[in-house]
PDB file of N, CA and C in Angstrom:
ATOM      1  N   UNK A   1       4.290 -18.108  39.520  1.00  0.00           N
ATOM      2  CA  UNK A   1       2.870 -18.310  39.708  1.00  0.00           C
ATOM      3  C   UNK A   1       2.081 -17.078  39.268  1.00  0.00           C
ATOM      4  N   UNK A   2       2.445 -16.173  39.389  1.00  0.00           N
ATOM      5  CA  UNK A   2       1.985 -14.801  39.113  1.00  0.00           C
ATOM      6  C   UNK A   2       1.745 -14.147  37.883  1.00  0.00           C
ATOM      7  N   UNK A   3       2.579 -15.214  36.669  1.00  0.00           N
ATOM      8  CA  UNK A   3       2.672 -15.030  35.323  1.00  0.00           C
ATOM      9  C   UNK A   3       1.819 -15.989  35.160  1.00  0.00           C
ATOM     10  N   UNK A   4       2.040 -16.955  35.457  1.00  0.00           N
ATOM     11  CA  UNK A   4       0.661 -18.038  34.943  1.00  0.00           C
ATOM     12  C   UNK A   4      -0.781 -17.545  35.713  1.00  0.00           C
ATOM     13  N   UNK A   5      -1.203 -16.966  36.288  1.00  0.00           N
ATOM     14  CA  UNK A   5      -2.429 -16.027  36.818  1.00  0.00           C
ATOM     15  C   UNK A   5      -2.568 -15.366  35.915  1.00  0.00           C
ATOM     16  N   UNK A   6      -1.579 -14.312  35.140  1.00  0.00           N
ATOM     17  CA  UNK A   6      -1.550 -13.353  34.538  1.00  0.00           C
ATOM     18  C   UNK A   6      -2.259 -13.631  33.462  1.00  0.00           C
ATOM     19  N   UNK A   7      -1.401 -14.672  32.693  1.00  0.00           N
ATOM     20  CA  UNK A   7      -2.145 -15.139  31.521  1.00  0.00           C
ATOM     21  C   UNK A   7      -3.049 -15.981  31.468  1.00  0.00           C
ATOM     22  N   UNK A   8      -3.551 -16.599  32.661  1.00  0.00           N
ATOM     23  CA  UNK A   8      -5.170 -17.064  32.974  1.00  0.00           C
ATOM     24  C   UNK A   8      -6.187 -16.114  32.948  1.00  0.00           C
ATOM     25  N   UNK A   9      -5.813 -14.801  33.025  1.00  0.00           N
ATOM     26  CA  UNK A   9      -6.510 -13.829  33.290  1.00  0.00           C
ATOM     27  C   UNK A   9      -6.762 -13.339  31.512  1.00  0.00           C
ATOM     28  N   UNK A  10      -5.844 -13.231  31.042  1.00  0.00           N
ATOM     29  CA  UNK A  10      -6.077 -11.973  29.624  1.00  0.00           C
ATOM     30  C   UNK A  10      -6.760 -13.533  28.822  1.00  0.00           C
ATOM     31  N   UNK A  11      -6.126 -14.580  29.167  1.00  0.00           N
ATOM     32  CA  UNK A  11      -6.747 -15.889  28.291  1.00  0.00           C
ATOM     33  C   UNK A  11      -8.527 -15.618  28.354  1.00  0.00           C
ATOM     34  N   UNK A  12      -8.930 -15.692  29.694  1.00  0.00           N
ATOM     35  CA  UNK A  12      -9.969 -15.877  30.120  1.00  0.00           C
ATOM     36  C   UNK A  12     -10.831 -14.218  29.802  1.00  0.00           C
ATOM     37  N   UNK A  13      -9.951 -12.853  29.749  1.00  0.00           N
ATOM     38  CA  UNK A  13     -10.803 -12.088  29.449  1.00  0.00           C
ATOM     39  C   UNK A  13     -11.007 -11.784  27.987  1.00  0.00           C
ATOM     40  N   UNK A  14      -9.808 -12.246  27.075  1.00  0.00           N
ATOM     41  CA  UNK A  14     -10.277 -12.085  26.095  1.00  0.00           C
ATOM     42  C   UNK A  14     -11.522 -13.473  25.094  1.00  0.00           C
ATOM     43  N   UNK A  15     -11.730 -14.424  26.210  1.00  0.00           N
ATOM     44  CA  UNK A  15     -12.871 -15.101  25.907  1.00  0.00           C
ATOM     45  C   UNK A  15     -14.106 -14.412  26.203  1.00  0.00           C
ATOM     46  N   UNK A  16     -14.483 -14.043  27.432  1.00  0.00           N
ATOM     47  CA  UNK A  16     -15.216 -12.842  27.543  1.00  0.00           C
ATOM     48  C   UNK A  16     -15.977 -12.215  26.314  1.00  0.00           C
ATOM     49  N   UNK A  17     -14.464 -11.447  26.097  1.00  0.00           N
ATOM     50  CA  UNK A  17     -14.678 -10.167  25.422  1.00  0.00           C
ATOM     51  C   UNK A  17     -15.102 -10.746  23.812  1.00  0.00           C
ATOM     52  N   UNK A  18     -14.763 -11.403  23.463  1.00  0.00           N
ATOM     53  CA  UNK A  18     -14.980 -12.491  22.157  1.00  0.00           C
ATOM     54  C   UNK A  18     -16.971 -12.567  22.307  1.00  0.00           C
ATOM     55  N   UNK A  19     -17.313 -13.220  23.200  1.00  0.00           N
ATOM     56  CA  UNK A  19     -18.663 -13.907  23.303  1.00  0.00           C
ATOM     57  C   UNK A  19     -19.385 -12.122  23.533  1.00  0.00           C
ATOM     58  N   UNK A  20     -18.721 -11.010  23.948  1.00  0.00           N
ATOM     59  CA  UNK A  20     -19.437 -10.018  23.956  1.00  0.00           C
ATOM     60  C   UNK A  20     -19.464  -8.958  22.902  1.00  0.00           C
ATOM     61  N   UNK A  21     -18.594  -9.043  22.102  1.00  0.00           N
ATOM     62  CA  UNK A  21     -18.797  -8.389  20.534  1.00  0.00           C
ATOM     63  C   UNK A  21     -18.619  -9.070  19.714  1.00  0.00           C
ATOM     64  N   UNK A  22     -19.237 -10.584  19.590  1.00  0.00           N
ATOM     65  CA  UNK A  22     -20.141 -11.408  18.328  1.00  0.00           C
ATOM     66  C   UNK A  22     -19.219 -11.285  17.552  1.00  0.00           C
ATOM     67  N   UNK A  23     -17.406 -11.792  18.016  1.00  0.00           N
ATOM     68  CA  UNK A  23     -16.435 -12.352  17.488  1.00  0.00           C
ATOM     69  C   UNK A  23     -16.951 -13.505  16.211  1.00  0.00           C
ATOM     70  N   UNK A  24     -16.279 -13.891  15.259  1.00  0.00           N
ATOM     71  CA  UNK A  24     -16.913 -14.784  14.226  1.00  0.00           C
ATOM     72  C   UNK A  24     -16.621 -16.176  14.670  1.00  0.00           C
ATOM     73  N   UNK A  25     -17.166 -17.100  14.241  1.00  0.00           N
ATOM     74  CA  UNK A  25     -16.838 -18.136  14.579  1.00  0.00           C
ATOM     75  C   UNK A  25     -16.161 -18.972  13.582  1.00  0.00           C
ATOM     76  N   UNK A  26     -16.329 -19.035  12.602  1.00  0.00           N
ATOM     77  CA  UNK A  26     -15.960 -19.989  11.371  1.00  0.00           C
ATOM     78  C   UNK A  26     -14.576 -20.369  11.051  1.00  0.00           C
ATOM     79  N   UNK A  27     -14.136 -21.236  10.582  1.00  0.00           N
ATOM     80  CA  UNK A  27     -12.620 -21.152  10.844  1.00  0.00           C
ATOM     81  C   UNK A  27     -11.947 -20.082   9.395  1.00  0.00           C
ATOM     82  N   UNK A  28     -12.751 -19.689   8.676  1.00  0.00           N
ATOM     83  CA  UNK A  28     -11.872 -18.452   7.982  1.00  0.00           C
ATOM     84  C   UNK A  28     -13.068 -17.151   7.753  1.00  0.00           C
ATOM     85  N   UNK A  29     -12.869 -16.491   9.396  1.00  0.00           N
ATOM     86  CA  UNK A  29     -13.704 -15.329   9.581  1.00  0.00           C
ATOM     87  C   UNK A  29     -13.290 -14.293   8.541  1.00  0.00           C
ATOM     88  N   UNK A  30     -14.622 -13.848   8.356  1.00  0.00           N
ATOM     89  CA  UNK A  30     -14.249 -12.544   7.129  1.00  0.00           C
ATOM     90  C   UNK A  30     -14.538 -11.083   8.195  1.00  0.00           C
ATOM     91  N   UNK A  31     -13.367 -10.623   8.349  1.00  0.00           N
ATOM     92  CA  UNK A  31     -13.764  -9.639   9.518  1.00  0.00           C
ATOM     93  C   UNK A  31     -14.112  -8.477   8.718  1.00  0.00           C
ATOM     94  N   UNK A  32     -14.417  -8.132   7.499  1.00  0.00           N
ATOM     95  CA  UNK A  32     -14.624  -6.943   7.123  1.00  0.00           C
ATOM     96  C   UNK A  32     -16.500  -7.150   7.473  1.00  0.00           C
ATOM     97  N   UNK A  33     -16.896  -8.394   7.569  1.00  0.00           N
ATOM     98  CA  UNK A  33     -18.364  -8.511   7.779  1.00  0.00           C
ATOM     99  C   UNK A  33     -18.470  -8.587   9.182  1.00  0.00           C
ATOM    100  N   UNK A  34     -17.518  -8.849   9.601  1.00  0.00           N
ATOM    101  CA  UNK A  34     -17.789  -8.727  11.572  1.00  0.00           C
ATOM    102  C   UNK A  34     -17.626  -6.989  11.650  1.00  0.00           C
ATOM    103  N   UNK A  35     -17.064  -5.905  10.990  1.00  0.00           N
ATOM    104  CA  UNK A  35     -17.388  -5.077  11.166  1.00  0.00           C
ATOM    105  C   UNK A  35     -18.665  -4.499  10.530  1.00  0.00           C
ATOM    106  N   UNK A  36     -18.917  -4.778   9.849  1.00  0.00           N
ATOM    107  CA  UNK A  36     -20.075  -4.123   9.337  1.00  0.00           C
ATOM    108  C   UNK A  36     -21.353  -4.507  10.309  1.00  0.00           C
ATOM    109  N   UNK A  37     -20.887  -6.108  10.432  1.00  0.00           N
ATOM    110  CA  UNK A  37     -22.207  -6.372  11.315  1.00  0.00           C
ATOM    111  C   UNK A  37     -22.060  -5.569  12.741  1.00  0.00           C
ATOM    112  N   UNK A  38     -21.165  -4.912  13.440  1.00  0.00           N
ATOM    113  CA  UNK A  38     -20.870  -4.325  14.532  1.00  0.00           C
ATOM    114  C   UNK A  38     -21.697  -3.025  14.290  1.00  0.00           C
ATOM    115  N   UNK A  39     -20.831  -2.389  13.322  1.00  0.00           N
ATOM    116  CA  UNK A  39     -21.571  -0.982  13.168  1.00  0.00           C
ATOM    117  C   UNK A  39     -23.114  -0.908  12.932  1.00  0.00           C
ATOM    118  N   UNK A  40     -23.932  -2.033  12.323  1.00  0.00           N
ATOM    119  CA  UNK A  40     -25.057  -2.279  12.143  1.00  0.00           C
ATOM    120  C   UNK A  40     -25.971  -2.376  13.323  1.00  0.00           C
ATOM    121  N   UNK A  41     -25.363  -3.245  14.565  1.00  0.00           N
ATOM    122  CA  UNK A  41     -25.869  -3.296  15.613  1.00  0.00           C
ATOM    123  C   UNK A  41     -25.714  -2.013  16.124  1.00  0.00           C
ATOM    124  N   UNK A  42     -25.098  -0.769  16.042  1.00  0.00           N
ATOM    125  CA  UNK A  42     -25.090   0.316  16.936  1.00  0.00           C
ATOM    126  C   UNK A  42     -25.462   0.997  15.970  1.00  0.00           C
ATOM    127  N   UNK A  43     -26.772   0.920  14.802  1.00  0.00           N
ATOM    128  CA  UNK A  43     -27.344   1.990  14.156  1.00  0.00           C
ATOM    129  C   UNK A  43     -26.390   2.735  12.870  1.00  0.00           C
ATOM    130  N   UNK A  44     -25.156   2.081  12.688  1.00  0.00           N
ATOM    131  CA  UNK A  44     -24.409   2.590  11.450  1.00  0.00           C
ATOM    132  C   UNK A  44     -25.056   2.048  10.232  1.00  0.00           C
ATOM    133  N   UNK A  45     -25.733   2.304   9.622  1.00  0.00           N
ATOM    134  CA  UNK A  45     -25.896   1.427   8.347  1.00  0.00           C
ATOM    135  C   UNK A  45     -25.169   2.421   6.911  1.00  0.00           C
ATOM    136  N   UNK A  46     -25.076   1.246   6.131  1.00  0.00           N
ATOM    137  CA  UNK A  46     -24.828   1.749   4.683  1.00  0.00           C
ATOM    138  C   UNK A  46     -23.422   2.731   4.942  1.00  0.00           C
ATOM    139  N   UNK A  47     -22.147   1.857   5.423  1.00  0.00           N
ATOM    140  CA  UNK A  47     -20.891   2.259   6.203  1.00  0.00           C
ATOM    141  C   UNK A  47     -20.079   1.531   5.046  1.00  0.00           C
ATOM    142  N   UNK A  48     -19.094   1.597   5.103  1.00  0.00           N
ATOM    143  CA  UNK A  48     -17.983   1.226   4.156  1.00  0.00           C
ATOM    144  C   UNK A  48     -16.534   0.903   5.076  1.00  0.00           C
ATOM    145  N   UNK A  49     -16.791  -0.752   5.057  1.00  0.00           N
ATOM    146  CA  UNK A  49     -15.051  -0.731   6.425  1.00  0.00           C
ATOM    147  C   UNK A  49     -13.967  -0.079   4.916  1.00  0.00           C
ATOM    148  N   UNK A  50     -12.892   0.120   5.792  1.00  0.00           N
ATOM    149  CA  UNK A  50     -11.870   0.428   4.972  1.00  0.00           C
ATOM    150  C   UNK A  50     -10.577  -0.993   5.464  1.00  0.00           C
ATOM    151  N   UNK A  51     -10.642  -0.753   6.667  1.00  0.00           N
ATOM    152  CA  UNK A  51      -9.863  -1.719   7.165  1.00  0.00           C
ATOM    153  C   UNK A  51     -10.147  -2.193   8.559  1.00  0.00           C
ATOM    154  N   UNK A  52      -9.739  -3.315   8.986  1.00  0.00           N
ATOM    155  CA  UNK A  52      -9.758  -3.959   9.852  1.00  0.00           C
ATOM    156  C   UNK A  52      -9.099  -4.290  10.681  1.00  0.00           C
ATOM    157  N   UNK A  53      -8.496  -4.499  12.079  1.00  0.00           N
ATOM    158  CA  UNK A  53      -7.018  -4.824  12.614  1.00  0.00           C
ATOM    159  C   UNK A  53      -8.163  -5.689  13.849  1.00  0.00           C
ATOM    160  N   UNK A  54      -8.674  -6.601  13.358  1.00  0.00           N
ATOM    161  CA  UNK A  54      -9.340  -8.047  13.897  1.00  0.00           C
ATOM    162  C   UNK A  54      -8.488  -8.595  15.036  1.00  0.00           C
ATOM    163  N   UNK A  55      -8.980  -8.375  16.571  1.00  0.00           N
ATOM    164  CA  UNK A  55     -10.517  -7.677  16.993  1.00  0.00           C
ATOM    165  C   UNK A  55     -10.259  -6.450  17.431  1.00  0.00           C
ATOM    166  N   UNK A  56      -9.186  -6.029  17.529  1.00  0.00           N
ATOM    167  CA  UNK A  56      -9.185  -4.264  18.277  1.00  0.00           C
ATOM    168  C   UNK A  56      -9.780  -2.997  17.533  1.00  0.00           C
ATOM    169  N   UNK A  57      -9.916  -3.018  16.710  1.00  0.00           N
ATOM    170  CA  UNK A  57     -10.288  -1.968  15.702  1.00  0.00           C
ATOM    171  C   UNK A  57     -10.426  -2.032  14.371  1.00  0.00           C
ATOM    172  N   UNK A  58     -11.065  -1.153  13.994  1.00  0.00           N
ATOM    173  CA  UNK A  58     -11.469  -1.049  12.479  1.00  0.00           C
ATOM    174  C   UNK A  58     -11.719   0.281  11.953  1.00  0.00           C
ATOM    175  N   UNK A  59     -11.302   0.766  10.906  1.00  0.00           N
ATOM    176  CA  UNK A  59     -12.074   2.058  10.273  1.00  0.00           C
ATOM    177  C   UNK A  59     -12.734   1.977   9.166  1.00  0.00           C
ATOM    178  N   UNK A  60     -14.119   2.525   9.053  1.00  0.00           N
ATOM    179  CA  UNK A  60     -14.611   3.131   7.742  1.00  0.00           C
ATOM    180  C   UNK A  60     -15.133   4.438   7.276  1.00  0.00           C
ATOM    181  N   UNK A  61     -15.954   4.343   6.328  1.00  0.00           N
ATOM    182  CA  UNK A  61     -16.669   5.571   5.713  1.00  0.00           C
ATOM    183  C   UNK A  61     -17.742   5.800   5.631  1.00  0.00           C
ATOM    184  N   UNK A  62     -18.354   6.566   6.337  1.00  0.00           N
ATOM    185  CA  UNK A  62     -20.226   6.508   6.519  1.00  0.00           C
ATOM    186  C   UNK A  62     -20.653   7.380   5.246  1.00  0.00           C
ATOM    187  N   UNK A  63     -21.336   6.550   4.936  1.00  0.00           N
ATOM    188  CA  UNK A  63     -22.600   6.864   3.290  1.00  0.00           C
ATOM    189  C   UNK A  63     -22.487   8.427   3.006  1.00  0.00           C
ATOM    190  N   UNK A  64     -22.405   8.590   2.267  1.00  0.00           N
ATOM    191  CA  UNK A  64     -22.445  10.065   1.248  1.00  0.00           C
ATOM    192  C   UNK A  64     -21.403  11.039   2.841  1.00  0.00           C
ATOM    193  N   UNK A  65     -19.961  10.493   3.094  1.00  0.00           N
ATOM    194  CA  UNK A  65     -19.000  11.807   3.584  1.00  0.00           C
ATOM    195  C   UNK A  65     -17.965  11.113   3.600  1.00  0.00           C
ATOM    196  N   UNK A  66     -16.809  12.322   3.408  1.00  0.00           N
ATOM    197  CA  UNK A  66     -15.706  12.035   3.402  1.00  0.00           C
ATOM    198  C   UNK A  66     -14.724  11.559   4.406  1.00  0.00           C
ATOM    199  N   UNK A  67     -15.267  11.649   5.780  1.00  0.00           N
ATOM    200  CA  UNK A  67     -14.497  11.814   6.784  1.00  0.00           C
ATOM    201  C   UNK A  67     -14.385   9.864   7.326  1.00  0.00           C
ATOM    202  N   UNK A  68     -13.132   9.571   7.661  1.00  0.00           N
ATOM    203  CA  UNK A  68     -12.557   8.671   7.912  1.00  0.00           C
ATOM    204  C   UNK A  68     -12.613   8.426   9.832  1.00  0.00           C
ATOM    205  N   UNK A  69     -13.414   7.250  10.061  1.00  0.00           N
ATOM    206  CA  UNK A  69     -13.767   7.280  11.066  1.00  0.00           C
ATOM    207  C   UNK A  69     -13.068   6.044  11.889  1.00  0.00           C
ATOM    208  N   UNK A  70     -12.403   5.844  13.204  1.00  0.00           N
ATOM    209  CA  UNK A  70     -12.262   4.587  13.418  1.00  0.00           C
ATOM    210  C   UNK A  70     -13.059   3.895  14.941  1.00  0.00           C
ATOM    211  N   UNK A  71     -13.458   2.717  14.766  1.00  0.00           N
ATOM    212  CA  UNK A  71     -14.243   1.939  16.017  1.00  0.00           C
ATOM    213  C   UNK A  71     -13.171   1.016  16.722  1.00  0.00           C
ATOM    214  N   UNK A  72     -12.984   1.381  17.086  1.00  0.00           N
ATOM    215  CA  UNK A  72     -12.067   0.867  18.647  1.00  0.00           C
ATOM    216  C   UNK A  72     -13.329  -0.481  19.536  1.00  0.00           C
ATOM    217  N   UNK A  73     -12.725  -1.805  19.813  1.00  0.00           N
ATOM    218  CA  UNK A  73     -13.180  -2.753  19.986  1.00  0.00           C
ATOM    219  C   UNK A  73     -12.220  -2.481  21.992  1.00  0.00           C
ATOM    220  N   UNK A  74     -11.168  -2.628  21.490  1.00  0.00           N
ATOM    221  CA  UNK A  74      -9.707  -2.526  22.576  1.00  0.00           C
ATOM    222  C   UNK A  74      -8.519  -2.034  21.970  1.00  0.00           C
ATOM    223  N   UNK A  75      -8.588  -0.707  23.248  1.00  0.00           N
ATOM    224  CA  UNK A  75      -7.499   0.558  22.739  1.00  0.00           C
ATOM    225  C   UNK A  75      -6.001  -0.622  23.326  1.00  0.00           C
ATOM    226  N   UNK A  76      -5.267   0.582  22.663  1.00  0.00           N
ATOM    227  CA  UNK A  76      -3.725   0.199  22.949  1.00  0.00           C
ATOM    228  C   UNK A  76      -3.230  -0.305  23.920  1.00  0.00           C
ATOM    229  N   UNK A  77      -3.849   0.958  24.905  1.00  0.00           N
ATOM    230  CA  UNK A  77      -3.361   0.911  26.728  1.00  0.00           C
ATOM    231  C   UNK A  77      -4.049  -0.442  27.024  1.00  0.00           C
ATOM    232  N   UNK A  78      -5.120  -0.856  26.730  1.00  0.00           N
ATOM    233  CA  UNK A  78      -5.459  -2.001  27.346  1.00  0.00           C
ATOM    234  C   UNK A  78      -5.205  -3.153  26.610  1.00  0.00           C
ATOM    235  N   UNK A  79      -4.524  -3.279  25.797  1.00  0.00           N
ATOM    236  CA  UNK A  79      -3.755  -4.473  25.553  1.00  0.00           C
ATOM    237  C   UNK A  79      -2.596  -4.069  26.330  1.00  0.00           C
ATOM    238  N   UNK A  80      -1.670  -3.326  26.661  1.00  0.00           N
ATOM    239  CA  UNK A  80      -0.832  -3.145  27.748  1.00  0.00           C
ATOM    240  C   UNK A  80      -1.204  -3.555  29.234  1.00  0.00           C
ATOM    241  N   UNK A  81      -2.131  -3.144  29.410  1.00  0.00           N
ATOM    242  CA  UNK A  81      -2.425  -3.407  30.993  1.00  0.00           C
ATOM    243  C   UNK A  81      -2.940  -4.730  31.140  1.00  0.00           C
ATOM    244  N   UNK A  82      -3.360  -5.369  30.055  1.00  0.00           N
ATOM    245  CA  UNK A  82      -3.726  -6.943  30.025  1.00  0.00           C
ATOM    246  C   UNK A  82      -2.672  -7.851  30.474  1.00  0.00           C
ATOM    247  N   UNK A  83      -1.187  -7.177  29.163  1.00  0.00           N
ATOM    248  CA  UNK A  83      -0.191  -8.093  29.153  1.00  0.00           C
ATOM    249  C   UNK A  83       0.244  -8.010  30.646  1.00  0.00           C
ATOM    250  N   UNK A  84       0.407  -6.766  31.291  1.00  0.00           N
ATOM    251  CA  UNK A  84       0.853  -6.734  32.766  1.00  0.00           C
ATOM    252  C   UNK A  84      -0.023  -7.390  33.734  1.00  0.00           C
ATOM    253  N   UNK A  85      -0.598  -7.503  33.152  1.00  0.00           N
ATOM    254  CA  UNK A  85      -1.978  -8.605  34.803  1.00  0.00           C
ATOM    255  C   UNK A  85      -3.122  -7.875  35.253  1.00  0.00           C
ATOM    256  N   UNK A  86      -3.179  -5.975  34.462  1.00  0.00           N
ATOM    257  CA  UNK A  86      -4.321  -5.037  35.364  1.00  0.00           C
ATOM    258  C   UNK A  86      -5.585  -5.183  34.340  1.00  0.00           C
ATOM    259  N   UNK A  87      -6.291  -4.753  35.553  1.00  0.00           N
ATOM    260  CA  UNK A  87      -8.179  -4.524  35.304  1.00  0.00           C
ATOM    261  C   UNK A  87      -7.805  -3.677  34.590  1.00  0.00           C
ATOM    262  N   UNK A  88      -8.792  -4.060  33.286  1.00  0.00           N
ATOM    263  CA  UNK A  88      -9.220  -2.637  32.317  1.00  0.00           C
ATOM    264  C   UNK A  88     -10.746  -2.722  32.122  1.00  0.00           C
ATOM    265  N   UNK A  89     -10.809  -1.380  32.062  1.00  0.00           N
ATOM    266  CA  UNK A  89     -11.937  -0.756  31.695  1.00  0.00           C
ATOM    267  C   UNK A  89     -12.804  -0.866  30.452  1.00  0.00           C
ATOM    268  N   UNK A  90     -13.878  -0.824  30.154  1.00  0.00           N
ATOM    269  CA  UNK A  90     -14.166  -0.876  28.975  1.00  0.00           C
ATOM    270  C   UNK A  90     -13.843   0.309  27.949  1.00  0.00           C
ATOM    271  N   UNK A  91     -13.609   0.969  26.645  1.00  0.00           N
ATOM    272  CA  UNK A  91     -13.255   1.537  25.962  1.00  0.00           C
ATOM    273  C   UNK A  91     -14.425   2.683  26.139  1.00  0.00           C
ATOM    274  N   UNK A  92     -14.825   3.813  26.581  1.00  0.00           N
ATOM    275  CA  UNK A  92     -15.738   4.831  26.772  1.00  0.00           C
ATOM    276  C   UNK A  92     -16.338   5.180  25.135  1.00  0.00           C
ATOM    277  N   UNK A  93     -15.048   5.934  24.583  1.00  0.00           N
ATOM    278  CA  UNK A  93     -15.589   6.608  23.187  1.00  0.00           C
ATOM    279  C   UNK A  93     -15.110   5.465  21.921  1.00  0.00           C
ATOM    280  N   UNK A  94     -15.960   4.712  21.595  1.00  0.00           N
ATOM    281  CA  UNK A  94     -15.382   3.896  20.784  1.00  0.00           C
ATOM    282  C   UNK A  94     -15.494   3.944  19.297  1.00  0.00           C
ATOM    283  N   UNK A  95     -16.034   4.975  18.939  1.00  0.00           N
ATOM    284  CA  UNK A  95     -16.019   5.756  17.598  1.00  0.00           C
ATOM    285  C   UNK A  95     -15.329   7.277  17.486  1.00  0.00           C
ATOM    286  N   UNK A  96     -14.261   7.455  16.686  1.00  0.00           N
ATOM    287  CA  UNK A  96     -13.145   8.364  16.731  1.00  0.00           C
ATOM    288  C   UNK A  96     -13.218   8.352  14.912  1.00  0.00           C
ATOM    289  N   UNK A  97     -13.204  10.150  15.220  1.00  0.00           N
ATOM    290  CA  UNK A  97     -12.855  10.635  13.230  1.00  0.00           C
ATOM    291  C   UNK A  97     -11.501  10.978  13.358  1.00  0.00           C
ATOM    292  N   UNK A  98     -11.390  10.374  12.841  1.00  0.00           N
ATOM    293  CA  UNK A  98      -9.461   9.974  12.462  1.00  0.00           C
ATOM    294  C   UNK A  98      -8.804  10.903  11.191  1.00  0.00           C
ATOM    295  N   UNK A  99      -9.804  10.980  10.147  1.00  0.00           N
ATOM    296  CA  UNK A  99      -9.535  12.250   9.167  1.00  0.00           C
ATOM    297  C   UNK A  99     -10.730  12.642   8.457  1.00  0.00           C
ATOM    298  N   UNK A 100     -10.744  13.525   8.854  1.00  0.00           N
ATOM    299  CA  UNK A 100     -11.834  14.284   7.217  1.00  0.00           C
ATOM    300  C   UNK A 100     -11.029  14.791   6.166  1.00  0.00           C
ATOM    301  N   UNK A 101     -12.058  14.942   5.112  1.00  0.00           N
ATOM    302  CA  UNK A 101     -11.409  14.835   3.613  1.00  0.00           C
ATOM    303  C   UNK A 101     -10.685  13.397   3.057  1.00  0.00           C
ATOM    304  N   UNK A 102     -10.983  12.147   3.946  1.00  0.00           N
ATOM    305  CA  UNK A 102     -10.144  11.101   3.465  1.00  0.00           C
ATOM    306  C   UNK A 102      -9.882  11.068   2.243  1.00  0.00           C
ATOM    307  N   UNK A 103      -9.168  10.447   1.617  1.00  0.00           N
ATOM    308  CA  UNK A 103      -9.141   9.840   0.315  1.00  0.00           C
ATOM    309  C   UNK A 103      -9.809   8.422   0.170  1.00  0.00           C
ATOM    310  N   UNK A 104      -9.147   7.827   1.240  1.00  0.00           N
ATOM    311  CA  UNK A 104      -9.725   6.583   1.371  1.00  0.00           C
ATOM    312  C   UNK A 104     -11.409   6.725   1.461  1.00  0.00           C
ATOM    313  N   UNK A 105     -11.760   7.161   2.361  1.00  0.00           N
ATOM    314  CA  UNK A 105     -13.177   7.298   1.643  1.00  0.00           C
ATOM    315  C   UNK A 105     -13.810   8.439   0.564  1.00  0.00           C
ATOM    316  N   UNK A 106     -13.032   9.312  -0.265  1.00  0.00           N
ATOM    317  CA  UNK A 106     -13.173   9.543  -1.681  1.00  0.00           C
ATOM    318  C   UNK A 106     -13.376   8.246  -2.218  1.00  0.00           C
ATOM    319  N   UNK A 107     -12.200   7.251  -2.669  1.00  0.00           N
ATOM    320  CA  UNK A 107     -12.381   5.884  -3.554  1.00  0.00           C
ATOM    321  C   UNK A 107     -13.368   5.369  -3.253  1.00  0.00           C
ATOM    322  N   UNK A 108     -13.924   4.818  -1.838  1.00  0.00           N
ATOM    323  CA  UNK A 108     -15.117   4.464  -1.473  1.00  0.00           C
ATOM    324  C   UNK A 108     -16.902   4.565  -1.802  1.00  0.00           C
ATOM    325  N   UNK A 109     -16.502   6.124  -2.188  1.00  0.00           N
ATOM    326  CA  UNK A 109     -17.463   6.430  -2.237  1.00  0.00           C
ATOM    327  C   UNK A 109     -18.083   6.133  -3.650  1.00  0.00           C
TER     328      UNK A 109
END
């Protein structure tokens, strides 16, 4: 009974969490535009995704720099503590520079 709670629970929070960062709806979502439209809503404009890992995270390259940045939707630990049955928190710092000097955003640019 405790496993079927469990996964009533991550079922039900990752519906939630879907309807609260304007998950796509269409049946062949283009998530490089669900990020852009993300970063857009929090004042990123004229950003460059590099990649996507749809819905937990994404990284890109902000307009004229090199440095390689990533946006965290849902960190690691809390897909862990989901699968186990615990309350998680929302993600605090959800923009992290992951490298400067990228290359990846050299090509980008």
């Amino acid at each position: 009974m405790n496993f079927l709670k469990s996964a009533l629970m991550v079922t039900m929070f990752f519906s939630i969490a879907a309807g609260a960062v304007d998950l796509p709806t269409s049946n062949t979502p283009d998530f490089s535009q669900w990020a852009s439209n993300t970063l857009q809503k929090h004042g990123i404009t004229g950003a460059q995704v590099v990649e996507t890992k749809y819905p937990f995270s994404f990284t890109y390259c902000r307009k004229d720099s090199l440095t390689l940045w990533r946006y965290d939707v849902m960190s690691a630990e809390q897909i862990v503590a989901l699968k186990e049955g615990r309350i998680v928190k929302p993600v605090t710092e959800k923009t992290v520079a992951v490298e400067s000097n990228s290359e990846s955003c050299k090509t980008a640019s």
